[in-house]
N, C-alpha and C. Protein backbone atom coordinates (compact mmCIF):
# COMPACT_ATOMS: atom_id res chain seq x y z
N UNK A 1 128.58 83.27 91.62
CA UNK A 1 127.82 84.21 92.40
C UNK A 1 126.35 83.83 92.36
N UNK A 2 125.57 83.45 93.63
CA UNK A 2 124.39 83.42 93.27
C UNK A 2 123.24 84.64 93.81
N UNK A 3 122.01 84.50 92.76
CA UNK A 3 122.13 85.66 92.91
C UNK A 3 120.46 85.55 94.30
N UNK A 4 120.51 85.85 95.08
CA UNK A 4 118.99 85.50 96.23
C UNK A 4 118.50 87.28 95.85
N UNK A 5 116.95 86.59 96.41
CA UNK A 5 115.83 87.81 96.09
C UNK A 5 116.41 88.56 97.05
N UNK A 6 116.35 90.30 96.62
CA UNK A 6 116.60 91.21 97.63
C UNK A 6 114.85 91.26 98.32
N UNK A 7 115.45 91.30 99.46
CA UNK A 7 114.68 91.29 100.80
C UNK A 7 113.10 92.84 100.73
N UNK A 8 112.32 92.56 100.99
CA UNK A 8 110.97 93.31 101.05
C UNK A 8 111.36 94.96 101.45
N UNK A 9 112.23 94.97 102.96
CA UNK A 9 112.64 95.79 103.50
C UNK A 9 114.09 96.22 103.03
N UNK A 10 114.15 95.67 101.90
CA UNK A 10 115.67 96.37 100.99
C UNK A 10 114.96 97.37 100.23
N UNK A 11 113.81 96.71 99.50
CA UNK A 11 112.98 97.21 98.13
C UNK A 11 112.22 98.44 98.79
N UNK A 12 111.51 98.63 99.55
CA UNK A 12 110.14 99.24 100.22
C UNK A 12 110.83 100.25 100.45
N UNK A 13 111.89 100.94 100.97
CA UNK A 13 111.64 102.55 101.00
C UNK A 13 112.07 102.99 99.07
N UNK A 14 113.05 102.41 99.09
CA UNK A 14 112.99 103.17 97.81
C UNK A 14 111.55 103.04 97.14
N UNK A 15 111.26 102.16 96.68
CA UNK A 15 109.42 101.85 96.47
C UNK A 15 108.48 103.19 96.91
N UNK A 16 108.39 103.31 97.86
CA UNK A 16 107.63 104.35 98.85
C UNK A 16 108.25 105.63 98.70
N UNK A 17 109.81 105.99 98.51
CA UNK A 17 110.33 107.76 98.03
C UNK A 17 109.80 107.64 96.58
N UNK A 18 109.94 106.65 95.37
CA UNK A 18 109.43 106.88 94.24
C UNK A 18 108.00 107.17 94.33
N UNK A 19 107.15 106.44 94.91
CA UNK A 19 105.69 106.80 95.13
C UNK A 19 105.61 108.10 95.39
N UNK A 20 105.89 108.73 96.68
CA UNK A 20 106.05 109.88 96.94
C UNK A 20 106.58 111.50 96.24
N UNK A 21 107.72 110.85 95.40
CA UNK A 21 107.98 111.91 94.59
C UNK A 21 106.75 111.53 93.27
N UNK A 22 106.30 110.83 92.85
CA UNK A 22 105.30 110.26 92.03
C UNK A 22 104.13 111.56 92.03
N UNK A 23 103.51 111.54 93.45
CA UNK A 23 102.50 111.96 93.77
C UNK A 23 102.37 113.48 93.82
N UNK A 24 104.07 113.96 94.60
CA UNK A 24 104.25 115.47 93.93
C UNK A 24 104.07 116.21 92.58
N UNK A 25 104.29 115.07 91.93
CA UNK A 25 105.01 115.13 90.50
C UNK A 25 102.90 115.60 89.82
N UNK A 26 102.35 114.62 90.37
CA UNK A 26 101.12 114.58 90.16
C UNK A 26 99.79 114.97 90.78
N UNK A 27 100.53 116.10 91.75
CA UNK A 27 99.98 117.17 92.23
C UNK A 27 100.09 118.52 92.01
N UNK A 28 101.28 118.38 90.92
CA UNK A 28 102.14 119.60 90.11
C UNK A 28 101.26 119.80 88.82
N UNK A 29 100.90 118.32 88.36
CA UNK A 29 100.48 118.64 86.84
C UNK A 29 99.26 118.64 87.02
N UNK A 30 98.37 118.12 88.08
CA UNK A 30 97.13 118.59 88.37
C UNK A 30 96.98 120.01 88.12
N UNK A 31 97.67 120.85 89.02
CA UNK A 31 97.63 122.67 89.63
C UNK A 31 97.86 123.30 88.16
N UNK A 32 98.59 122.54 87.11
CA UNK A 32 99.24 123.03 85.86
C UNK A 32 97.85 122.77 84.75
N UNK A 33 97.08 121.43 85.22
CA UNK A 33 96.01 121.56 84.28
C UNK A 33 94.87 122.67 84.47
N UNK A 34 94.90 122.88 85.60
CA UNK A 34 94.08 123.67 86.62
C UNK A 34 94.24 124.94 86.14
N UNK A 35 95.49 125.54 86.36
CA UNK A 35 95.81 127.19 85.47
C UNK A 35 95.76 126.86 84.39
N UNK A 36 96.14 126.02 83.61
CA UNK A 36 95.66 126.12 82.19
C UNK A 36 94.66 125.18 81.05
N UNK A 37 93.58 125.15 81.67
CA UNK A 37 92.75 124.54 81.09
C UNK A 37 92.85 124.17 79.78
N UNK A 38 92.45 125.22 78.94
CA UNK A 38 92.33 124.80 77.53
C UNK A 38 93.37 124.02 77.01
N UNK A 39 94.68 123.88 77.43
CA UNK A 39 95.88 123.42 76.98
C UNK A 39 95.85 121.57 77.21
N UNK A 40 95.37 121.62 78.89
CA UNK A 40 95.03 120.44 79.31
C UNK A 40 93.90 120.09 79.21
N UNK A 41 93.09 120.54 78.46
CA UNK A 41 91.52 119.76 77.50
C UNK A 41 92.40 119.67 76.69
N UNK A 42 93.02 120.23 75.97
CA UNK A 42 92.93 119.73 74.31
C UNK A 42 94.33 118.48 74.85
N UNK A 43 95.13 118.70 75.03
CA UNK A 43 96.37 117.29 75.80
C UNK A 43 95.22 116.09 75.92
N UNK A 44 94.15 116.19 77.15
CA UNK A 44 93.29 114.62 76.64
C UNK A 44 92.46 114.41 75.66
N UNK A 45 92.13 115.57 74.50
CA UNK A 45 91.56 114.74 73.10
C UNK A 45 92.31 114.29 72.42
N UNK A 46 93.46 114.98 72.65
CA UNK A 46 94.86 114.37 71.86
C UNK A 46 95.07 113.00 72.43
N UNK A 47 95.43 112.42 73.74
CA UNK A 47 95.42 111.34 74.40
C UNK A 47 94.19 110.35 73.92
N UNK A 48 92.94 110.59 73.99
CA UNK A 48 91.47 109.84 73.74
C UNK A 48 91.96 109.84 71.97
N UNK A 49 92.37 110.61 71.08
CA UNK A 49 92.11 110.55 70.01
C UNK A 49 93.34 108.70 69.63
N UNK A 50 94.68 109.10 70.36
CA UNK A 50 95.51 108.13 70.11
C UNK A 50 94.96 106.61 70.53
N UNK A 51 94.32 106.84 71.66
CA UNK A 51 93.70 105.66 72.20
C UNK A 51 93.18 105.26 71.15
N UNK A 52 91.62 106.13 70.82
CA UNK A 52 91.12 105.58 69.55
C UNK A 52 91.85 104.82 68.16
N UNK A 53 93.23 105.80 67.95
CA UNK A 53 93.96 104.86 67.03
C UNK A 53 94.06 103.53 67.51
N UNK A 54 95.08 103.27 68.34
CA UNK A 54 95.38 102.41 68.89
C UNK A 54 94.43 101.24 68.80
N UNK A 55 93.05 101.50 69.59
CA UNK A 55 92.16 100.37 69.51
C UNK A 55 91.52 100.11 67.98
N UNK A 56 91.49 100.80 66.97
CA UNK A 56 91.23 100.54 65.70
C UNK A 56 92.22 99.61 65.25
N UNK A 57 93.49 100.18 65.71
CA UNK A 57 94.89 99.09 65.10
C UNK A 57 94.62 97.52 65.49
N UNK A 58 94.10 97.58 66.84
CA UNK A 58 94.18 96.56 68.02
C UNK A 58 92.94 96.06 67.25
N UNK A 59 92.02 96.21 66.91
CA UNK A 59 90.80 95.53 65.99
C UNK A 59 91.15 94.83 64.78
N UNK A 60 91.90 95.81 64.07
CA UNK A 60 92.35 94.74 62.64
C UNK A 60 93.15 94.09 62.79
N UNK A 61 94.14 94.15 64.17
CA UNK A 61 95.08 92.94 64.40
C UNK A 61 94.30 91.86 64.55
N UNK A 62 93.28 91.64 65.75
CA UNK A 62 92.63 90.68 66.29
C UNK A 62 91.59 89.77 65.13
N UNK A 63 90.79 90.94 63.88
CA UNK A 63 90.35 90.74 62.42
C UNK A 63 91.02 89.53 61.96
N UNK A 64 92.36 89.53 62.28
CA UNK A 64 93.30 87.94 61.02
C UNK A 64 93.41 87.16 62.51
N UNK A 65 93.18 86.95 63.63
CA UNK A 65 93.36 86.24 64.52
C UNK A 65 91.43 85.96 64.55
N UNK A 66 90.68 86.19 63.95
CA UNK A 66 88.90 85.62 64.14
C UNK A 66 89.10 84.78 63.43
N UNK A 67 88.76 83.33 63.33
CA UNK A 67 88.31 82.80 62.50
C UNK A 67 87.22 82.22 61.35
N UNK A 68 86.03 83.18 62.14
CA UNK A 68 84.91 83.15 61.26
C UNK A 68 84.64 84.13 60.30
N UNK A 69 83.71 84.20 59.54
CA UNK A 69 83.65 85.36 58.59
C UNK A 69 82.82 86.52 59.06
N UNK A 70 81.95 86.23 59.79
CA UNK A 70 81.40 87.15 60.63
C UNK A 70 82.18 88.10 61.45
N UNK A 71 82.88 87.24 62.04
CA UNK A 71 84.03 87.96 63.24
C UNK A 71 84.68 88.89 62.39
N UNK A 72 85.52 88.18 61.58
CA UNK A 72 86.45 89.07 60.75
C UNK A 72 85.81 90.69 60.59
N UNK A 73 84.77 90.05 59.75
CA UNK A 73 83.78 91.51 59.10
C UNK A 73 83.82 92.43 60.27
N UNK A 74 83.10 91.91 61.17
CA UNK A 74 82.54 92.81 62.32
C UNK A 74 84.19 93.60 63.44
N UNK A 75 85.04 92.62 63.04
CA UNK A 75 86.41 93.44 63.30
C UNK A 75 86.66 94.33 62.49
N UNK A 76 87.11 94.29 61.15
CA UNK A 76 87.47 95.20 60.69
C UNK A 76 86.23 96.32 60.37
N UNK A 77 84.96 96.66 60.95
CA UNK A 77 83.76 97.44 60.94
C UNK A 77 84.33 98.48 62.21
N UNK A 78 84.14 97.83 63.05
CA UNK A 78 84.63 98.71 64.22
C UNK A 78 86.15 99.12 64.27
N UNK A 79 87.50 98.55 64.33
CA UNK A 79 88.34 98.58 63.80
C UNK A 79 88.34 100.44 62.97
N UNK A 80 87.61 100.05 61.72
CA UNK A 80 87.52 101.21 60.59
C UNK A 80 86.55 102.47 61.67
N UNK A 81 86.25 102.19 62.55
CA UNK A 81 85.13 103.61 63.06
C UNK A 81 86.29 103.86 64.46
N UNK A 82 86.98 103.39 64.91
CA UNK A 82 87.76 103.48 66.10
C UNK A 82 88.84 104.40 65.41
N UNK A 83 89.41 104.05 64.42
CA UNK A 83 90.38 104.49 63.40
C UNK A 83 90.31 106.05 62.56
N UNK A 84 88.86 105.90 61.61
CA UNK A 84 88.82 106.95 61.48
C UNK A 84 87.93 108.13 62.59
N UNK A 85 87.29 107.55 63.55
CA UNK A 85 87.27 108.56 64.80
C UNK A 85 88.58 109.07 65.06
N UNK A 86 89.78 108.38 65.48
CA UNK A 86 90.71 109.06 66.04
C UNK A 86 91.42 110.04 65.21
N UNK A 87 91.53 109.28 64.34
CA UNK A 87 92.20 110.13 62.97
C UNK A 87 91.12 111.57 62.99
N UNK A 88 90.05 111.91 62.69
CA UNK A 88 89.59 112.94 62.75
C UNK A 88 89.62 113.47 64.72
N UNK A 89 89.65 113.22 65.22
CA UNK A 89 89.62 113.65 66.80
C UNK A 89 91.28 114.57 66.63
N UNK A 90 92.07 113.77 66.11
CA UNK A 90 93.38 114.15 65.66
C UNK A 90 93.39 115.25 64.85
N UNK A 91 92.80 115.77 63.74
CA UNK A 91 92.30 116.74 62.84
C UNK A 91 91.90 117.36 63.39
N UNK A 92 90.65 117.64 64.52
CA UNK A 92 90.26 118.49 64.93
C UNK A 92 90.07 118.32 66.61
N UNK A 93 91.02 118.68 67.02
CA UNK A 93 91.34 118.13 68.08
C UNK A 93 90.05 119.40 68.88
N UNK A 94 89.81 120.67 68.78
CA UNK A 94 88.84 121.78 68.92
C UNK A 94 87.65 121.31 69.20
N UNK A 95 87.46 120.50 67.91
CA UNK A 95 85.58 120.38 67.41
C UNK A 95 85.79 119.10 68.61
N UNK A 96 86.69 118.11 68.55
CA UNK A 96 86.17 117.01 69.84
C UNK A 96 86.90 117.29 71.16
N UNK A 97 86.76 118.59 71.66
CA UNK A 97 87.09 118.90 72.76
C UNK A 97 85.23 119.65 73.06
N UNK A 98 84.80 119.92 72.24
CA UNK A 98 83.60 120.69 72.12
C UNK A 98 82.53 119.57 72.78
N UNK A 99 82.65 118.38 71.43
CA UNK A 99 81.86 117.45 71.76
C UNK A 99 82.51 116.69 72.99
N UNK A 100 83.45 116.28 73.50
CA UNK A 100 83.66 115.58 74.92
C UNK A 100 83.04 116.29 76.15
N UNK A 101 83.20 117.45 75.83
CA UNK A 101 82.83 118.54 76.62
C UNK A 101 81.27 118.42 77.07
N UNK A 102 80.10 118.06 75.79
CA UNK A 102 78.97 118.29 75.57
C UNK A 102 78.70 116.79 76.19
N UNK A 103 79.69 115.70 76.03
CA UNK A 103 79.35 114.37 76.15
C UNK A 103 79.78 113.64 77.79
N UNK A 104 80.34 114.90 78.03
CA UNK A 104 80.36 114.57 79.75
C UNK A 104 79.15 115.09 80.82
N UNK A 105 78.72 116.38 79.97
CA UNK A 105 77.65 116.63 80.04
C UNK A 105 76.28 115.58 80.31
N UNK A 106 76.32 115.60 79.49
CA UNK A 106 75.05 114.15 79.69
C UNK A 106 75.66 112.90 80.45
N UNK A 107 76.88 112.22 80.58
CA UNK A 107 77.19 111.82 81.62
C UNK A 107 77.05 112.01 82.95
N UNK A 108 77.60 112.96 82.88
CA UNK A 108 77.42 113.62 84.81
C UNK A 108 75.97 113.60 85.00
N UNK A 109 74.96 114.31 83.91
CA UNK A 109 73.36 114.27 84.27
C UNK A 109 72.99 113.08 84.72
N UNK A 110 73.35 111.88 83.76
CA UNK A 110 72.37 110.84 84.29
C UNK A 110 73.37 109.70 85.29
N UNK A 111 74.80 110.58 86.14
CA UNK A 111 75.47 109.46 86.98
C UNK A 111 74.62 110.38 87.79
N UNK A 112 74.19 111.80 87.65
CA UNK A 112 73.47 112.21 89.25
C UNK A 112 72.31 112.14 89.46
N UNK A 113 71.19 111.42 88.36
CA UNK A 113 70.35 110.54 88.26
C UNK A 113 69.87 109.45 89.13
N UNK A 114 70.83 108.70 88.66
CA UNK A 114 71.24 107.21 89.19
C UNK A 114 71.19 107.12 90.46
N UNK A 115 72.41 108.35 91.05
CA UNK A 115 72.88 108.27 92.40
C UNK A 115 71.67 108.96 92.90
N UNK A 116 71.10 110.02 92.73
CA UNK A 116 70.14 110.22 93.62
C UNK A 116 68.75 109.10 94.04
N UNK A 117 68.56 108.36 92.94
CA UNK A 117 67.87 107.43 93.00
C UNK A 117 67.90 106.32 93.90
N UNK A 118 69.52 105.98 93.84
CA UNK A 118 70.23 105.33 94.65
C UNK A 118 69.99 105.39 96.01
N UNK A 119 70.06 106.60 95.85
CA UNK A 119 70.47 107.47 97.46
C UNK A 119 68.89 107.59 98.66
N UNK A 120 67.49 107.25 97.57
CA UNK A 120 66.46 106.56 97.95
C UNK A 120 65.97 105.66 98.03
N UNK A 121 66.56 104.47 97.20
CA UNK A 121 66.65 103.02 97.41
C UNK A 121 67.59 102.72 98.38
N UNK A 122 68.53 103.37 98.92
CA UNK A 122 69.58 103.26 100.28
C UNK A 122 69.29 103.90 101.44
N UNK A 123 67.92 104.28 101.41
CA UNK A 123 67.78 105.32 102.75
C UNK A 123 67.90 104.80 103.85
N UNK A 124 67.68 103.81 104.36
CA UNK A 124 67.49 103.50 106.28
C UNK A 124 69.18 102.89 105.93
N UNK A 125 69.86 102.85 105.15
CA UNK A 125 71.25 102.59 105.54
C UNK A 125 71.88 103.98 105.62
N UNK A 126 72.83 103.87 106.77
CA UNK A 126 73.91 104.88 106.94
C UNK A 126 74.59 105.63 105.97
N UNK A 127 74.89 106.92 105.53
CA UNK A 127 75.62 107.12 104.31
C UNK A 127 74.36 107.24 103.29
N UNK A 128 73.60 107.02 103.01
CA UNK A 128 72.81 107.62 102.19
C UNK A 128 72.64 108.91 101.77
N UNK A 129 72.85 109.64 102.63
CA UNK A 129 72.43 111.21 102.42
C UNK A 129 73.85 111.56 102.23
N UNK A 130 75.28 111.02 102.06
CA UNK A 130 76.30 111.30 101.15
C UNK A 130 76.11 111.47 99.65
N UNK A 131 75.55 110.01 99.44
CA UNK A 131 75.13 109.72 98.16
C UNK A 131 73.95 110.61 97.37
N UNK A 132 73.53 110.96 98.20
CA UNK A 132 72.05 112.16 97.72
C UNK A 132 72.68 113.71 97.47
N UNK A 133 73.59 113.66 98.40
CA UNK A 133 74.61 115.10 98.21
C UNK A 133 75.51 114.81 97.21
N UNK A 134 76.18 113.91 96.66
CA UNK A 134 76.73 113.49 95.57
C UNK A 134 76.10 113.88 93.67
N UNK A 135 74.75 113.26 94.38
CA UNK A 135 73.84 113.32 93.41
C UNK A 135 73.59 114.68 92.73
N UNK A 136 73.50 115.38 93.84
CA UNK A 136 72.98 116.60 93.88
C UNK A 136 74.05 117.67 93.23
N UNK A 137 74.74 117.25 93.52
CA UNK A 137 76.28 118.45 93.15
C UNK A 137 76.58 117.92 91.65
N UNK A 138 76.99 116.55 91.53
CA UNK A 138 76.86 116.24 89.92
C UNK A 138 75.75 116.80 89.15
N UNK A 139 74.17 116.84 89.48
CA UNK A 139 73.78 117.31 88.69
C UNK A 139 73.47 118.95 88.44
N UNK A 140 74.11 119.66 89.58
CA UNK A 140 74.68 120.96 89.20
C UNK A 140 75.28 121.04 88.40
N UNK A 141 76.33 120.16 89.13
CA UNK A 141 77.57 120.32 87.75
C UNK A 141 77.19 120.09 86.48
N UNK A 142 76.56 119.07 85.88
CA UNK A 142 76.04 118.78 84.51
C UNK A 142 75.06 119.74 84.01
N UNK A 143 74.27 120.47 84.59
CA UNK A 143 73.32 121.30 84.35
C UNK A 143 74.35 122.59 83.99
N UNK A 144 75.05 123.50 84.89
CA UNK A 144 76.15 124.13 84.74
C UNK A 144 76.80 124.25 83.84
N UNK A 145 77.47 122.89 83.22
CA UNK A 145 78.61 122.64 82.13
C UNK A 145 77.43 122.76 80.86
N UNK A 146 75.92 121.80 80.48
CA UNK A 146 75.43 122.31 79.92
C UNK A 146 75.03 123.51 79.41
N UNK A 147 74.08 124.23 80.04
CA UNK A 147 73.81 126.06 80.12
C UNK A 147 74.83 126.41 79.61
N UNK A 148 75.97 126.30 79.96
CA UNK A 148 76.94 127.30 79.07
C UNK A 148 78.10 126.78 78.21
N UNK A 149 77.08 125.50 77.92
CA UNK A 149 78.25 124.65 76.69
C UNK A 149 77.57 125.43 75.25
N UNK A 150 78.74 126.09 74.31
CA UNK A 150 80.25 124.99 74.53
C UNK A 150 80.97 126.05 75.11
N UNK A 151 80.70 127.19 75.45
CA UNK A 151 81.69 128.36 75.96
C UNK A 151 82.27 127.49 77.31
N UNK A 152 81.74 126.64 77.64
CA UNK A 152 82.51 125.52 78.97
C UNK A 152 83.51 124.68 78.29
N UNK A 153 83.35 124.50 77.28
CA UNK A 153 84.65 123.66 76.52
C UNK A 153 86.00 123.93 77.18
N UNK A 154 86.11 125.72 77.41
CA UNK A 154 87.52 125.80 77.51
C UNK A 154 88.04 126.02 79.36
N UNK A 155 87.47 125.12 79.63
CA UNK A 155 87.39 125.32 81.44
C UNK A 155 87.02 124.02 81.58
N UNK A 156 86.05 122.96 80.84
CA UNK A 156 85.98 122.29 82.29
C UNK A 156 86.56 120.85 82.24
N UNK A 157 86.88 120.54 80.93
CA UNK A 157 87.74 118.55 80.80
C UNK A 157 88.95 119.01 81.55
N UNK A 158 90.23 120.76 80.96
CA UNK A 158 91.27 120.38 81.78
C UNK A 158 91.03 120.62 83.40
N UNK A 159 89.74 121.28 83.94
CA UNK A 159 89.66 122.08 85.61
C UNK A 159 89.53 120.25 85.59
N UNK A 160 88.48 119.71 85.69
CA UNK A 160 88.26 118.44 86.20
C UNK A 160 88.81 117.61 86.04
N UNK A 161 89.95 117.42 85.30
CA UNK A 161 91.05 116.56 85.26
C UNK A 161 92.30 117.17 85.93
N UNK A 162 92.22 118.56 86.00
CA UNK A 162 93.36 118.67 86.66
C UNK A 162 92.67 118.32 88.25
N UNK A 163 91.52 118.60 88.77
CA UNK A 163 90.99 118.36 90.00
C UNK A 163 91.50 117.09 90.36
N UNK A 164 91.13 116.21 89.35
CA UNK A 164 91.27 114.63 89.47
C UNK A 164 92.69 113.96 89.69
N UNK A 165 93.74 114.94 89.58
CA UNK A 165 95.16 114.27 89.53
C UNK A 165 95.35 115.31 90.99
N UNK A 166 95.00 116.46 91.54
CA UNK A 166 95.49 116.71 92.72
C UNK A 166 94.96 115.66 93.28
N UNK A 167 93.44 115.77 93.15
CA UNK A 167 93.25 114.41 94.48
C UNK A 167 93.37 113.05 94.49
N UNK A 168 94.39 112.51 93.09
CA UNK A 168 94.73 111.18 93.42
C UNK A 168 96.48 111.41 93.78
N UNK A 169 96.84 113.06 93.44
CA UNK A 169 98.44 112.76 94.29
C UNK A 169 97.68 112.65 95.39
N UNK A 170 97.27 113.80 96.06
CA UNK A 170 96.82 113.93 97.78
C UNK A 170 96.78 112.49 98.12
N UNK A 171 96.27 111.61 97.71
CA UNK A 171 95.78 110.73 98.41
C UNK A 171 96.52 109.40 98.06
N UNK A 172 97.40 108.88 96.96
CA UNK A 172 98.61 108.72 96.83
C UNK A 172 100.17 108.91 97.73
N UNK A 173 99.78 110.25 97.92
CA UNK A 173 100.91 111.05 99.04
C UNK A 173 100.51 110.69 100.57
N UNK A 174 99.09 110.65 100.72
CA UNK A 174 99.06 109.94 101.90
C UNK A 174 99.53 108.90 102.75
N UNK A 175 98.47 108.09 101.10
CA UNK A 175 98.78 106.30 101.73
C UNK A 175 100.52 106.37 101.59
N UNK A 176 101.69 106.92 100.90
CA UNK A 176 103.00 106.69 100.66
C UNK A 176 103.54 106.81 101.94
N UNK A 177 103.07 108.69 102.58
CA UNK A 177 103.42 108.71 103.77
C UNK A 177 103.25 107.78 105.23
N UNK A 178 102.30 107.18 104.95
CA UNK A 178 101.55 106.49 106.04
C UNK A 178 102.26 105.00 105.66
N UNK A 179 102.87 104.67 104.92
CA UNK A 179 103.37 103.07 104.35
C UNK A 179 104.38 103.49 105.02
N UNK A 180 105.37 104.83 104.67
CA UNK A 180 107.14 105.06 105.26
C UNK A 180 106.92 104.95 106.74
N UNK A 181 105.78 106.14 107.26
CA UNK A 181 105.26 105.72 109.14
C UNK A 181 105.96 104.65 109.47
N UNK A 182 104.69 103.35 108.81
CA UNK A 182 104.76 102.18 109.30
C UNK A 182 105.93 101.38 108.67
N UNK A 183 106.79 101.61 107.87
CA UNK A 183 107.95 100.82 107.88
C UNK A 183 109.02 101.29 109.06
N UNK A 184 109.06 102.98 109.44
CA UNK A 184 109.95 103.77 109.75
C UNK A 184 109.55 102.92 111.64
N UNK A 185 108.07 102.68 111.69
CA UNK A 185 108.12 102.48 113.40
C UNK A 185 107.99 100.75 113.27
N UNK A 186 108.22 99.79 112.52
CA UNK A 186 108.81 97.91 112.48
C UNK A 186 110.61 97.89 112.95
N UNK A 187 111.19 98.97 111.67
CA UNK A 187 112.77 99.51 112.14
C UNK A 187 113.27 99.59 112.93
């Protein structure tokens, strides 16, 4: 029996219904982080805290793969702060939902910084005054989440992450629908 590649147009709808149910799936747990915030903040310090394991592990592996003595050192340095960060993020999963909270904060301030700045070094191009309205709403938002951090702790990593998974199903669900379109009108 030999075995030949199944064909593009064998693979592609099933491909495209998995996408699609994908995107439901991830327009569900968006709406779910959304009603329940605090549950889905503390779910990504728990997630960020494992990462952190992970890349501590991933440091002292790479530590016996350096061959200099410097390297080594400076692996297992970071390694040991990746490690016991997570390990305590893990312990107190609360206190670094507080601080992520406080530390997106100053993120958002100085991405709506940037962009507004941007958004005057881009002026005689088209779309600029997107970027200035961009600017502008981030640094609401960061000003906002500040003023009433940390009582924002428990509202705004899961609202804005759950925000962030409706609008990558939505738009996921799009392009899926719009791929089946165009396979459904080649057929």
């Amino acid at each position: 029996m030999s075995t030949a590649a199944t064909p593009f147009s064998a693979l592609a709808p099933k491909a495209i219904n998995w996408s699609i149910a994908l995107s439901i799936l991830l327009i569900l747990a968006g709406l779910f982080a959304i009603l329940i915030p605090p549950l889905s903040g503390l779910a990504v310090t728990l997630i960020f805290a494992w990462a952190m394991i992970f890349s501590g592990i991933t440091h002292f592996v790479f530590a016996f793969k350096t061959h200099t003595t410097g390297g080594v050192l400076w692996e297992i340095i970071v390694g040991a702060v990746y490690l016991v960060t997570g390990i305590y993020l893990l312990l107190h999963p609360l206190d670094a939902l507080i601080a992520l909270t406080l530390i997106l904060a100053v993120y958002l301030f100085f991405e709506g910084v940037v962009e507004v700045v941007q958004s005057f070094q881009l002026r005689p191009r088209h779309g600029a005054t997107w970027l200035l309205v961009d600017g502008i709403i981030t640094l609401i938002l960061a000003i906002m989440i500040w003023r009433s951090w940390p009582a924002s702790t428990v509202w705004v990593i899961g609202t804005l992450v759950g925000i962030s998974m409706i609008f990558s199903g939505f738009s996921r669900l799009m392009l899926s629908l719009a791929a089946k379109r165009a396979l459904n009108s080649e057929i």
